[in-house]
C-alpha atoms as a PDB file:
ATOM      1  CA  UNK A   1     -38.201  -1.587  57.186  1.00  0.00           C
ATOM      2  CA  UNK A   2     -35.449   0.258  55.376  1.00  0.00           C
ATOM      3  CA  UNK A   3     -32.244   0.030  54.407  1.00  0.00           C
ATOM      4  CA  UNK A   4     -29.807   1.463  55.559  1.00  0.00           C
ATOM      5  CA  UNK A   5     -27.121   3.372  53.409  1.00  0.00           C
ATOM      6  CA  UNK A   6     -23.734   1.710  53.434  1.00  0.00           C
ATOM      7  CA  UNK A   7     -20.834   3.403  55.361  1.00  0.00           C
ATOM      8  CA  UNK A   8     -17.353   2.839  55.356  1.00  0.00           C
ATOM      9  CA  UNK A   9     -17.901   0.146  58.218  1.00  0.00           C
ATOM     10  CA  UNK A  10     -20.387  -1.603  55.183  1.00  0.00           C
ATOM     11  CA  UNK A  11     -18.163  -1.370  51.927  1.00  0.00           C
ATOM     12  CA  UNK A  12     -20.224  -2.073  48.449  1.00  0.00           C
ATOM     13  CA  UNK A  13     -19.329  -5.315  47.419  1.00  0.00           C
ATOM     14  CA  UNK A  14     -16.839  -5.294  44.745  1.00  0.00           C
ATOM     15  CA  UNK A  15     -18.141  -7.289  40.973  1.00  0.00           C
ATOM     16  CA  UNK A  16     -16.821 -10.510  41.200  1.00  0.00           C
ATOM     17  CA  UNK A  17     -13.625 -11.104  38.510  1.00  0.00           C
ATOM     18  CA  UNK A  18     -14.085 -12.534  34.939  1.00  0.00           C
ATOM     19  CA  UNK A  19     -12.985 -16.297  35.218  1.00  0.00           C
ATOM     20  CA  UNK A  20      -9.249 -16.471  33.806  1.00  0.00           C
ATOM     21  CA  UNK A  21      -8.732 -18.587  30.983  1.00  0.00           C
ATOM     22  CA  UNK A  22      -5.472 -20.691  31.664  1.00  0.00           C
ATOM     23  CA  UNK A  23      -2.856 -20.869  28.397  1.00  0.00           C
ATOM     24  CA  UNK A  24      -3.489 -24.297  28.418  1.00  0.00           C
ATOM     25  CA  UNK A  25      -7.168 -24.111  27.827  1.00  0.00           C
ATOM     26  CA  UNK A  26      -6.158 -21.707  25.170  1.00  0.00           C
ATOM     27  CA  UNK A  27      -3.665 -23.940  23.464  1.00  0.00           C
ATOM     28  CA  UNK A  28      -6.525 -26.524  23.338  1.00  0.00           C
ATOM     29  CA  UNK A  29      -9.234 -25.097  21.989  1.00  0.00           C
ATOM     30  CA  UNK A  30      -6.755 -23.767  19.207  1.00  0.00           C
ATOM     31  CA  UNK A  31      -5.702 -27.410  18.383  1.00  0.00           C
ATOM     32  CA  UNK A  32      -9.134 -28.603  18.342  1.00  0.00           C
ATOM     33  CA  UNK A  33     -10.002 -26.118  16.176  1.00  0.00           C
ATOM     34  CA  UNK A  34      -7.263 -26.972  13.916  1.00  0.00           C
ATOM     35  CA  UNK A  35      -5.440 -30.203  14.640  1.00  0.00           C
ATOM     36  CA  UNK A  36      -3.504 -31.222  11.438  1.00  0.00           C
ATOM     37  CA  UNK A  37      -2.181 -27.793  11.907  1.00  0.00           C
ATOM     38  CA  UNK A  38      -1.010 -28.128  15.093  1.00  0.00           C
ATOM     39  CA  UNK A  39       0.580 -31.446  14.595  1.00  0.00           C
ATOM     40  CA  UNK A  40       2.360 -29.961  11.265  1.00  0.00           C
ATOM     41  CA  UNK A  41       3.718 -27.289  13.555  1.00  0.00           C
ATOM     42  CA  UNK A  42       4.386 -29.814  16.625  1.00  0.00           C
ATOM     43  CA  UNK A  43       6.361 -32.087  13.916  1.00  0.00           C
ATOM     44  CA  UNK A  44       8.633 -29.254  12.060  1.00  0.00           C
ATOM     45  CA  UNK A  45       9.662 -28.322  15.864  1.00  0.00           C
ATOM     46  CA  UNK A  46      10.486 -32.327  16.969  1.00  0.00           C
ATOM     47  CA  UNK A  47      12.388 -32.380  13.454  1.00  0.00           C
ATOM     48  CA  UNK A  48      14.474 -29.184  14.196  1.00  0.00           C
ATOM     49  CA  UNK A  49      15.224 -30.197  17.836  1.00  0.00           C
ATOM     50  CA  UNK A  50      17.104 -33.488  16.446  1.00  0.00           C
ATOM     51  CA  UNK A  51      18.669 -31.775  13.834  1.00  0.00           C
ATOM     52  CA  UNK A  52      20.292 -29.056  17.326  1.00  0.00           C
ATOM     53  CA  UNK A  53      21.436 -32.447  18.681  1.00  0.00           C
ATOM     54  CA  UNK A  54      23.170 -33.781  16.102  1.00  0.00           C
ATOM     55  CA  UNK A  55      24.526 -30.341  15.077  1.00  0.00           C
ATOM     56  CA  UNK A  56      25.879 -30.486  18.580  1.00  0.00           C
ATOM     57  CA  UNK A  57      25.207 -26.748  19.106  1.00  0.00           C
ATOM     58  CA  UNK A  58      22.498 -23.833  19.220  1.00  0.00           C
ATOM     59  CA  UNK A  59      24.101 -22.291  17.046  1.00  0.00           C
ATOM     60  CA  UNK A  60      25.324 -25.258  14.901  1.00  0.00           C
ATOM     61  CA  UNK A  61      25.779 -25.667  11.228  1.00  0.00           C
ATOM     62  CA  UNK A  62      22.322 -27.277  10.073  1.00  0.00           C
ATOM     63  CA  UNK A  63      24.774 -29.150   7.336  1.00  0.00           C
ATOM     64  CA  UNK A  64      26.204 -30.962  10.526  1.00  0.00           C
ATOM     65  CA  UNK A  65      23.296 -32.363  11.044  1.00  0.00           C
ATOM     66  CA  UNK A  66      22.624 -36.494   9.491  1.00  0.00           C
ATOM     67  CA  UNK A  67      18.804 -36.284   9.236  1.00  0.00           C
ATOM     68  CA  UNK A  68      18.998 -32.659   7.646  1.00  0.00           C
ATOM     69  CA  UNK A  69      21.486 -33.897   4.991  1.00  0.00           C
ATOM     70  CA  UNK A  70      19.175 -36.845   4.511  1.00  0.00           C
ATOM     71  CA  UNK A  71      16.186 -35.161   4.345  1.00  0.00           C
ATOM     72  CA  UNK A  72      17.229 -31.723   2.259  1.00  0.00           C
ATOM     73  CA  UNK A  73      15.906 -31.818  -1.380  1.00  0.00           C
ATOM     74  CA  UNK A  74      18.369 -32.284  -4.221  1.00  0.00           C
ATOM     75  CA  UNK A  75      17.845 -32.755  -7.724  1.00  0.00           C
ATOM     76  CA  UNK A  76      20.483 -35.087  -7.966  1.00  0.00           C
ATOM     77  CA  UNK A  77      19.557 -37.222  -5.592  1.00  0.00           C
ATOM     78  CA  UNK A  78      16.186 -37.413  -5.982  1.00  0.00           C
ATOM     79  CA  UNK A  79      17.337 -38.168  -9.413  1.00  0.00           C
ATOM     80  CA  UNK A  80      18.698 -41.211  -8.047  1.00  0.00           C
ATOM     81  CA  UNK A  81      16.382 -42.401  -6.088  1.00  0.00           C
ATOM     82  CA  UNK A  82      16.167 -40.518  -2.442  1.00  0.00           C
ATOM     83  CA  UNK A  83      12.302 -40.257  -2.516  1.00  0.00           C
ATOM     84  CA  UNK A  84      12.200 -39.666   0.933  1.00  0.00           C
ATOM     85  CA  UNK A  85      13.707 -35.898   0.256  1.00  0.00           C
ATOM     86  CA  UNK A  86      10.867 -34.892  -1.457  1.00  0.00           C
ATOM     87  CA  UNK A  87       9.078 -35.157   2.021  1.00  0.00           C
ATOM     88  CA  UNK A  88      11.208 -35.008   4.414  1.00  0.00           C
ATOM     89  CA  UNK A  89      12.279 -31.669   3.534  1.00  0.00           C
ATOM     90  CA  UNK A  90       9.223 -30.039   4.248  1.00  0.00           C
ATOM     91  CA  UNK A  91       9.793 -30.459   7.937  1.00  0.00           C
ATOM     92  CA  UNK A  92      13.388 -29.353   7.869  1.00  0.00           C
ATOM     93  CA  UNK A  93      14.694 -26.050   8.261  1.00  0.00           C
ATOM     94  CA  UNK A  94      17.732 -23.960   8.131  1.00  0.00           C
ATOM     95  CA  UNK A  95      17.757 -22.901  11.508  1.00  0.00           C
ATOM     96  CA  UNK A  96      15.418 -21.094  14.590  1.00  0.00           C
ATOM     97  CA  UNK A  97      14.502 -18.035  12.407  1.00  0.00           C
ATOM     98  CA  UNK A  98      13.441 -20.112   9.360  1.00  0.00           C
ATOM     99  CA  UNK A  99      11.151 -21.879  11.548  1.00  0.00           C
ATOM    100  CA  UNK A 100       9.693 -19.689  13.752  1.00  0.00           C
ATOM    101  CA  UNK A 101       8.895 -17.663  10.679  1.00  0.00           C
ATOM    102  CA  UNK A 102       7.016 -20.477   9.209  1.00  0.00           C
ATOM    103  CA  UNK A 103       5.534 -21.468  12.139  1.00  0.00           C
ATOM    104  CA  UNK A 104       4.058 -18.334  12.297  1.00  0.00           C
ATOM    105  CA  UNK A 105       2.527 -18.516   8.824  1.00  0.00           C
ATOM    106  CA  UNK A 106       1.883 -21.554   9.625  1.00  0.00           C
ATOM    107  CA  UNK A 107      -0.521 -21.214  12.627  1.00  0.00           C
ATOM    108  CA  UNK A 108      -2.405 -18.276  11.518  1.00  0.00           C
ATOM    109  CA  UNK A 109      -3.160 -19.006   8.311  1.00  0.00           C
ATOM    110  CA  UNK A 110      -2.660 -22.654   8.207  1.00  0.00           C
ATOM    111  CA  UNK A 111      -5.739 -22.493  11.052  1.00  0.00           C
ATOM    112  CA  UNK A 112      -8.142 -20.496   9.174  1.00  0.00           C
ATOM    113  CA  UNK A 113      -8.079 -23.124   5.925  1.00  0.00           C
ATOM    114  CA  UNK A 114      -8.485 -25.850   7.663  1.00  0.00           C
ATOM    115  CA  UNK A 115     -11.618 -24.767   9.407  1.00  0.00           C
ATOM    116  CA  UNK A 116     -12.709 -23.829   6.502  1.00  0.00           C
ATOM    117  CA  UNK A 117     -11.709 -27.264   4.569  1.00  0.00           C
ATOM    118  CA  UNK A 118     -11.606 -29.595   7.470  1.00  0.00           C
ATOM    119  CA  UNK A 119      -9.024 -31.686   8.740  1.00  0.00           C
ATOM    120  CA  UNK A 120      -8.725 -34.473   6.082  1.00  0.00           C
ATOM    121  CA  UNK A 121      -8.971 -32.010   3.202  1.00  0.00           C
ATOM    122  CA  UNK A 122      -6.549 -29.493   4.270  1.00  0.00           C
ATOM    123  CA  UNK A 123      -4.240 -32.280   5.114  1.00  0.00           C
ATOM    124  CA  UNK A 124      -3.981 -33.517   1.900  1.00  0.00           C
ATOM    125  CA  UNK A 125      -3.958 -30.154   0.050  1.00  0.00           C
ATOM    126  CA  UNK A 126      -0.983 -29.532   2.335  1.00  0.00           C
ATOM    127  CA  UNK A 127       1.038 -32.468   1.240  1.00  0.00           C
ATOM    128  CA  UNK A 128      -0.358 -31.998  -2.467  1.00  0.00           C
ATOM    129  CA  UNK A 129       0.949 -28.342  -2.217  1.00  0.00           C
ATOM    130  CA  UNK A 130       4.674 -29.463  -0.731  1.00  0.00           C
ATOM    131  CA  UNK A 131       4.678 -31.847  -3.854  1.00  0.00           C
ATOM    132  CA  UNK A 132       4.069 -28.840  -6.235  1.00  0.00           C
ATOM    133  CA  UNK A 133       6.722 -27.141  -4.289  1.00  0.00           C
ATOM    134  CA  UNK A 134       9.215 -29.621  -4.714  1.00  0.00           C
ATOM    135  CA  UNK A 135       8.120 -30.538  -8.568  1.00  0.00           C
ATOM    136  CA  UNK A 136       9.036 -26.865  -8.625  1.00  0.00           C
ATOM    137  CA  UNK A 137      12.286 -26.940  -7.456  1.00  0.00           C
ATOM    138  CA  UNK A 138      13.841 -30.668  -9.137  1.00  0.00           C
ATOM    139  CA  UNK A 139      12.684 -29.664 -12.454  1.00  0.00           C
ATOM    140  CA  UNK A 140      13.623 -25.542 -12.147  1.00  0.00           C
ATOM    141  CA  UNK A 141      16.597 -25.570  -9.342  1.00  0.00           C
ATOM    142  CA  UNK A 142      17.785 -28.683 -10.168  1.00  0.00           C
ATOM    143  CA  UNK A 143      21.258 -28.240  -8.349  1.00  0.00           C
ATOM    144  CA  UNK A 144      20.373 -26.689  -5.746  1.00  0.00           C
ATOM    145  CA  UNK A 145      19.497 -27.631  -1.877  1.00  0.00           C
ATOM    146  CA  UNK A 146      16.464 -26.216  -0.568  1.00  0.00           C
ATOM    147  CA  UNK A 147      14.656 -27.395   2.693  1.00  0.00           C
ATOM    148  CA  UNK A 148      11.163 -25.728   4.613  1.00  0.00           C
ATOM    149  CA  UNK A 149       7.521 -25.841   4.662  1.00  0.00           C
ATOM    150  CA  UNK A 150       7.696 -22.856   2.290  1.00  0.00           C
ATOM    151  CA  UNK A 151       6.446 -24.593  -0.602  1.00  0.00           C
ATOM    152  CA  UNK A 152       3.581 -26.365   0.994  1.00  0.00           C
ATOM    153  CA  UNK A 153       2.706 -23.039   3.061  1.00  0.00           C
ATOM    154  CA  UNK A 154       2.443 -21.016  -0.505  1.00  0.00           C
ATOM    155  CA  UNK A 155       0.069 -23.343  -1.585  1.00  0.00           C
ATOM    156  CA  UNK A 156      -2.340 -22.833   1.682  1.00  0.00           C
ATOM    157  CA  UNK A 157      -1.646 -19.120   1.083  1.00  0.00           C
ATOM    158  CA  UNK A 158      -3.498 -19.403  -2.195  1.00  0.00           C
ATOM    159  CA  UNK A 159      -6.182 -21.869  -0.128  1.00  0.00           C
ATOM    160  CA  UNK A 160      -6.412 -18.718   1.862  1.00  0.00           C
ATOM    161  CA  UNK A 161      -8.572 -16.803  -0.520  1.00  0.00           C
ATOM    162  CA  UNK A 162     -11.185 -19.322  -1.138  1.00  0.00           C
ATOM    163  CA  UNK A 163     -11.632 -19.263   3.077  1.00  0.00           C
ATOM    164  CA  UNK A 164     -12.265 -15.753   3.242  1.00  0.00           C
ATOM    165  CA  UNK A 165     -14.119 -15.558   0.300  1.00  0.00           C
ATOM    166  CA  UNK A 166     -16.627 -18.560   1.787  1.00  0.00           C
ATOM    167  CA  UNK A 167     -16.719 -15.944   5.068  1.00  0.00           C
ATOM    168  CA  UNK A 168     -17.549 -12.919   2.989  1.00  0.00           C
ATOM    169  CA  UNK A 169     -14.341 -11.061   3.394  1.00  0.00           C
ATOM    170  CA  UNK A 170     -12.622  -8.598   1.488  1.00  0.00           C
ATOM    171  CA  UNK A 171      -9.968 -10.528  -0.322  1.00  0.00           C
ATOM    172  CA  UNK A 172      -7.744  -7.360  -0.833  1.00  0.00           C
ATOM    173  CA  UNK A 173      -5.749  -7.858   2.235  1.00  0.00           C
ATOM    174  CA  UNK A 174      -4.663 -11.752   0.691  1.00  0.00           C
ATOM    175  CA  UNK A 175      -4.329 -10.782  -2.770  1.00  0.00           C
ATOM    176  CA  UNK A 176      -1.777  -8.090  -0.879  1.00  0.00           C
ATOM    177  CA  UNK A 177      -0.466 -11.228   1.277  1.00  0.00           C
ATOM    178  CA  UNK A 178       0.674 -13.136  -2.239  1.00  0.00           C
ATOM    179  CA  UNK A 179       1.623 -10.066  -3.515  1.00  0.00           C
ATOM    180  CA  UNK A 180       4.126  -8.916  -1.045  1.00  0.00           C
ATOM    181  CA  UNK A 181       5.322 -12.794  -0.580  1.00  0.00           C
ATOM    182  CA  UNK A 182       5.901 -13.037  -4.206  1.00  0.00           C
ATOM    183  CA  UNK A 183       7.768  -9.874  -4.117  1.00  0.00           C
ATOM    184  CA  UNK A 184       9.993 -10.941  -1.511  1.00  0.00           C
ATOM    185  CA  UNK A 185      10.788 -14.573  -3.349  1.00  0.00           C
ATOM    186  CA  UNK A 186      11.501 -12.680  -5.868  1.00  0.00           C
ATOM    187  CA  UNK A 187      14.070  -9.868  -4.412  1.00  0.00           C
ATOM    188  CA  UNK A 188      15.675 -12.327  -1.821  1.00  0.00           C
ATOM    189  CA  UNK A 189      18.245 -14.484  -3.637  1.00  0.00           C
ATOM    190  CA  UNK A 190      18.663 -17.233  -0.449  1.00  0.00           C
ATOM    191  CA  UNK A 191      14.660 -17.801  -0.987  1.00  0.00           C
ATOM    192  CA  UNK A 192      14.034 -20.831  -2.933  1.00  0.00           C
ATOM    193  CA  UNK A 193      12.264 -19.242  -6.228  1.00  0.00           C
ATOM    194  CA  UNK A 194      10.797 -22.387  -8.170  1.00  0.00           C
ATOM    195  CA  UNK A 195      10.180 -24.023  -4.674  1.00  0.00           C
ATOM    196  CA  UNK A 196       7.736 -20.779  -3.346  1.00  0.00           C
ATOM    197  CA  UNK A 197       6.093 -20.941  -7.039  1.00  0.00           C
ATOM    198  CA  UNK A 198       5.414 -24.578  -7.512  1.00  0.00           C
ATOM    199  CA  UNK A 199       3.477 -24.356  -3.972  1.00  0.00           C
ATOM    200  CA  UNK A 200       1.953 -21.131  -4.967  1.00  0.00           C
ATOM    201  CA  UNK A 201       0.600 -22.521  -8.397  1.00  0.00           C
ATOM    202  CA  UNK A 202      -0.001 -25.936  -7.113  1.00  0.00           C
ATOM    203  CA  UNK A 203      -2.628 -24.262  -4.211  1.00  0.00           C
ATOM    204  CA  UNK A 204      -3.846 -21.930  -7.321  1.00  0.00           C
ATOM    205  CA  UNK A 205      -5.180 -25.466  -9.262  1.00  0.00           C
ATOM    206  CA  UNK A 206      -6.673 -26.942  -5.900  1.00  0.00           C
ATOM    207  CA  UNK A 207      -8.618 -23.861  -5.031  1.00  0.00           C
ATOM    208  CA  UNK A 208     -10.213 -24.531  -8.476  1.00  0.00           C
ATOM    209  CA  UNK A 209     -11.974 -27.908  -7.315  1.00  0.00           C
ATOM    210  CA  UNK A 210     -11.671 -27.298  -3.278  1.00  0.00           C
ATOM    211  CA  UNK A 211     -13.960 -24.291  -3.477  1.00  0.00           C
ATOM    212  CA  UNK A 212     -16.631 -26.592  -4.844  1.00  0.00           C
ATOM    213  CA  UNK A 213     -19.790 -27.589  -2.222  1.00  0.00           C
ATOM    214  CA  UNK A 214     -19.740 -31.366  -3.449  1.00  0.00           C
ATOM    215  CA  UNK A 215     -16.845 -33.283  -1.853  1.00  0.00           C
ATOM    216  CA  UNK A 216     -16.678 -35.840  -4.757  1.00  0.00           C
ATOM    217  CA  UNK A 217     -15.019 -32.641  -6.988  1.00  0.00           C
ATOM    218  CA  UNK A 218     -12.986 -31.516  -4.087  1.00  0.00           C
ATOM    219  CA  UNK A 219     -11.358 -34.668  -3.372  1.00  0.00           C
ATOM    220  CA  UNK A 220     -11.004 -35.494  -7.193  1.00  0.00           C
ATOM    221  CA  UNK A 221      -9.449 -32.186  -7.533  1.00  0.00           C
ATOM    222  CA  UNK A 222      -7.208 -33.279  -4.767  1.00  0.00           C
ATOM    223  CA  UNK A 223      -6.204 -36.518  -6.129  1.00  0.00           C
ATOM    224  CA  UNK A 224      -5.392 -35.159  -9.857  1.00  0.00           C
ATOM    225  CA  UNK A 225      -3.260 -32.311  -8.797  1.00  0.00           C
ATOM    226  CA  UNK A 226      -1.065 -34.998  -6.462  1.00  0.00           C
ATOM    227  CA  UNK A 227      -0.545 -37.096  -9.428  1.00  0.00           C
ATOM    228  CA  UNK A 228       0.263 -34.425 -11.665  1.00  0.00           C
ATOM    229  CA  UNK A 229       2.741 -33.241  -9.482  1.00  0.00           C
ATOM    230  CA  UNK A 230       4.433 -37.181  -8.411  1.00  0.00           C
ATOM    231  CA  UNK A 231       4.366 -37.564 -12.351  1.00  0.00           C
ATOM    232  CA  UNK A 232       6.344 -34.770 -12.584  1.00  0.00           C
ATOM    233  CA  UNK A 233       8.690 -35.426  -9.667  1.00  0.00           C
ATOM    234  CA  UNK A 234       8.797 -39.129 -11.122  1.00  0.00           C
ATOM    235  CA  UNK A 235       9.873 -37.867 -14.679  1.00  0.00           C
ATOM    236  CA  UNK A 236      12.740 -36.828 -13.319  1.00  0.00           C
ATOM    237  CA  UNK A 237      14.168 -40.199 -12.955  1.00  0.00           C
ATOM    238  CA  UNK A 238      13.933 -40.847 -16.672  1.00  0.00           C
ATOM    239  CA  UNK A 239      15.723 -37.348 -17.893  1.00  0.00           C
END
């Protein structure tokens, strides 16, 4: 028996469609792949969204805001005893473009250290790095305000290159990422300097110990760069 040729009364079947992938698969296999990340980001947003309320407006005065007052860093009032600036302000920010710029850094290269460091790890090199940050900027800028994840994000930055180095990439394109960053802290007077630096230097001295295959020296490294930097923050008090 043969077959007979297909006509226009016997169309070839058309190749059946590639399954779509709905956005919401997508945003879930991004947070599983990086959770702490994802809750970081998920947390600046619910911070900023209260601050809008209480600002009373869009387009609102982040100063007219109670919990960004409260939670803004200031030498003098660490000084005095506000602890709670020191973390608090590295989930507050100026307004939409701060954040969404920071988100940004956030999620892309926030995601790639922590696979590479694993959720516990990164999130405690995160906070370690937002304590260098703000050691930076009590002891260097004592007088003046300064809010973000800035600090804490220049400290991942530096993370960064031990990630693509443990991948086999060319490190070029990061040393240019901490280049140009630098630059810009540098040219851009509104930037917080000492804040950008501590977090940069701070994520320098962890990539020292993280990089290391036995978690006893990564963790140690961990734990001696946060107490360096509270010790620092704490000395304050006593100046």
């Amino acid at each position: 028996m043969s077959r007979i040729p297909p006509t226009q009364s016997q169309p070839l079947p058309m190749p059946p469609r590639p399954p779509r992938q709905p956005w919401r698969q997508c945003v879930r296999r991004f947070a599983a792949g990086a959770p702490v990340t994802v809750i970081i980001a998920i947390a600046c947003v619910a911070v900023w969204l209260v601050c809008l309320v209480q600002a009373g407006s869009l387009m609102g005065d982040y100063y007219d805001s109670a919990l960004a007052n409260s939670w803004t860093l200031w030498g003098p009032m660490v000084a005095a005893g506000q602890w709670w600036q020191v973390p608090g302000s590295m989930f507050v920010h100026v307004n939409g473009a701060h954040l969404a710029v920071n988100l940004l850094f956030l999620l892309l290269v926030g995601r790639e250290v922590e696979r590479w460091l694993g959720s516990a790890l990164f999130a405690a090199c995160y906070a370690v790095a937002g304590l260098g940050g703000a050691a930076g900027v009590v002891w260097l800028a004592f007088e003046q305000p300064t809010v973000g994840a800035s600090g804490a994000l220049y400290g991942i930055m530096a993370l960064l290159l031990g990630a693509q180095r443990a991948r086999g990439l060319d490190l070029r394109p990061t040393l240019f990422l901490i280049g140009a960053n630098v630059l810009y802290t540098v040219s851009d007077p509104s930037v917080s300097l000492w804040g950008h630096v501590g977090g940069l230097i701070t994520g320098m001295c962890l990539l020292v110990f993280v990089r290391s295959r036995r978690a006893w020296v990564r963790w140690t490294g961990v734990v001696l760069c946060g107490a360096a930097a509270v010790l620092v923050l704490a000395a304050i008090a006593v100046v």
